[in-house]
C-alpha atoms as a PDB file:
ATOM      1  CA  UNK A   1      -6.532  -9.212   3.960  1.00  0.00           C
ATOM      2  CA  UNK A   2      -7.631 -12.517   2.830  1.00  0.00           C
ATOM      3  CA  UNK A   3      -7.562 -11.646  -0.805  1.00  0.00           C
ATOM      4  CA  UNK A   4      -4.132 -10.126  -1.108  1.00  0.00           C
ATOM      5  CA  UNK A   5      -1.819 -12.662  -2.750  1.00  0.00           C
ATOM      6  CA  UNK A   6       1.312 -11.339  -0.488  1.00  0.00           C
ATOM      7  CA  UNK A   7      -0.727 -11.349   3.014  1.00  0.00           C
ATOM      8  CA  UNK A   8      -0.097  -7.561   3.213  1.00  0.00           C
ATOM      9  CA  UNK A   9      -2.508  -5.524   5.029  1.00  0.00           C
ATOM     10  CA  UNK A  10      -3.233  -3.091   2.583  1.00  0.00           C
ATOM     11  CA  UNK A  11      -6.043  -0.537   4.432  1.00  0.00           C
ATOM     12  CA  UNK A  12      -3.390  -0.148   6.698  1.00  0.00           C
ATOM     13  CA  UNK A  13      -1.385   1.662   4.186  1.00  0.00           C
ATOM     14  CA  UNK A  14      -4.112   3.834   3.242  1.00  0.00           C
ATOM     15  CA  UNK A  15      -4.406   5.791   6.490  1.00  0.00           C
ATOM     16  CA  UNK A  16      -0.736   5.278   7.147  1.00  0.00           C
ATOM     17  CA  UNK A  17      -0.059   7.607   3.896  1.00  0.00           C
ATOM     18  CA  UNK A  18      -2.868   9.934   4.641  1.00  0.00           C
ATOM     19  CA  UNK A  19      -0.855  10.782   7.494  1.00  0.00           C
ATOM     20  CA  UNK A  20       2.618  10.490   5.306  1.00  0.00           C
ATOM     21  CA  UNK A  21       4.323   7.872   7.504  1.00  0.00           C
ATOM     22  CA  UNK A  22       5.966   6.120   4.464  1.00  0.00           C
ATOM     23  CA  UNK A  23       8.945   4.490   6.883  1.00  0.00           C
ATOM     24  CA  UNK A  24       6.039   2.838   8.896  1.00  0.00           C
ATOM     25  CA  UNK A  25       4.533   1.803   5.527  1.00  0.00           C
ATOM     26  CA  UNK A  26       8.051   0.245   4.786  1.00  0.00           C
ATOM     27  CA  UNK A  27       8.211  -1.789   7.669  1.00  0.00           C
ATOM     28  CA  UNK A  28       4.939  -3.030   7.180  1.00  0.00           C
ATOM     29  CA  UNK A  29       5.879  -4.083   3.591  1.00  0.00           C
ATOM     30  CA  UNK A  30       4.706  -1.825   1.578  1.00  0.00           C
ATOM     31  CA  UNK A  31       7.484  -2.593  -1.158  1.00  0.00           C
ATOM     32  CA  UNK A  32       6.263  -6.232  -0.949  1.00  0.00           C
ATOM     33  CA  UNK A  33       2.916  -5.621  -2.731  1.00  0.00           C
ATOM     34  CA  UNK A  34       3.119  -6.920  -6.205  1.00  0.00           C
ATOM     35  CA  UNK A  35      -0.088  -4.749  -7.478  1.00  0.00           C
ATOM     36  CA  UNK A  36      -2.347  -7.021  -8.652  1.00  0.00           C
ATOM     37  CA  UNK A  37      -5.655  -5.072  -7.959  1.00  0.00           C
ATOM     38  CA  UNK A  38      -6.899  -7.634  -5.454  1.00  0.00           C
ATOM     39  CA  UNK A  39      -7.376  -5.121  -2.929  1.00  0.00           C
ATOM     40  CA  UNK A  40      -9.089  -2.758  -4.746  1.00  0.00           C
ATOM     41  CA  UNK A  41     -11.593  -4.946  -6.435  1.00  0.00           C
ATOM     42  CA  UNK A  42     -12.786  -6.274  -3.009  1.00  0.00           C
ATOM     43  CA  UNK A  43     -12.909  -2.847  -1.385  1.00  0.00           C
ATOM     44  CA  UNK A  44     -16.602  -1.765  -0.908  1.00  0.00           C
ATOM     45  CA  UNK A  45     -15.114   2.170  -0.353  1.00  0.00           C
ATOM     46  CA  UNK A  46     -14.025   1.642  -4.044  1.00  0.00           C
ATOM     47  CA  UNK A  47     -10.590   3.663  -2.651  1.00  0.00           C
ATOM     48  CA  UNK A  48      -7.685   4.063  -5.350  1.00  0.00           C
ATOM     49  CA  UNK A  49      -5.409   1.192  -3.118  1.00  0.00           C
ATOM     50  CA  UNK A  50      -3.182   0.360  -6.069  1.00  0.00           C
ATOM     51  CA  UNK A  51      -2.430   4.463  -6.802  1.00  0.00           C
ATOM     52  CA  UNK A  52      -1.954   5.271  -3.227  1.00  0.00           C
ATOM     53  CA  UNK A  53       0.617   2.018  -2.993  1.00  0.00           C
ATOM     54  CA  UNK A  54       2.566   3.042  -6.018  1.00  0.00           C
ATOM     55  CA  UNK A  55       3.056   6.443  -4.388  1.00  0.00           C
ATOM     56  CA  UNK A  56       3.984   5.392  -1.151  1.00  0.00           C
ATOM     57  CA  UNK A  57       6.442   2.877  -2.804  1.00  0.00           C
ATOM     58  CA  UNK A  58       8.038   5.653  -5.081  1.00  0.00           C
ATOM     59  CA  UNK A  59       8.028   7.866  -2.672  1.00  0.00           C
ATOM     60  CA  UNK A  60      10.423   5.575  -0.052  1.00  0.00           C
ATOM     61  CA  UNK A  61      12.269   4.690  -3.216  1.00  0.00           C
ATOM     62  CA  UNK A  62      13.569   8.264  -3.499  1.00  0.00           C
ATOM     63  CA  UNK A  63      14.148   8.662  -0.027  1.00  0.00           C
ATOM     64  CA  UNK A  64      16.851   6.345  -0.174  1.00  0.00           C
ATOM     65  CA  UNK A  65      18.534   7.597  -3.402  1.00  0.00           C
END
């Protein structure tokens, strides 16, 4: 949390997409994060943050085409 540039939360996202709640990703800003890497550079599980992010954002992106 304290390294993301945006103040997101983004672990949060990570096991809110492994469930595929994208909407509650939205409302917790998901389309806010800027992907700088931050995250994933500080994260000791060495998870793919900044993939799982870019999903989740394309994914809500195409649910409201």
């Amino acid at each position: 949390i304290d390294v993301c540039p945006m103040e997101l939360r983004p672990l949060n996202y990570v096991l809110l997409a492994k469930e595929n709640k994208f909407e509650e990703m939205e409302k917790y800003g998901v389309l806010n994060c800027i992907e700088c890497g931050c995250c994933e550079n500080i994260c000791s599980s060495k998870s793919s943050l900044v993939d799982i992010i870019k999903k989740a954002k394309k994914i809500i992106r195409e649910k409201k085409k």
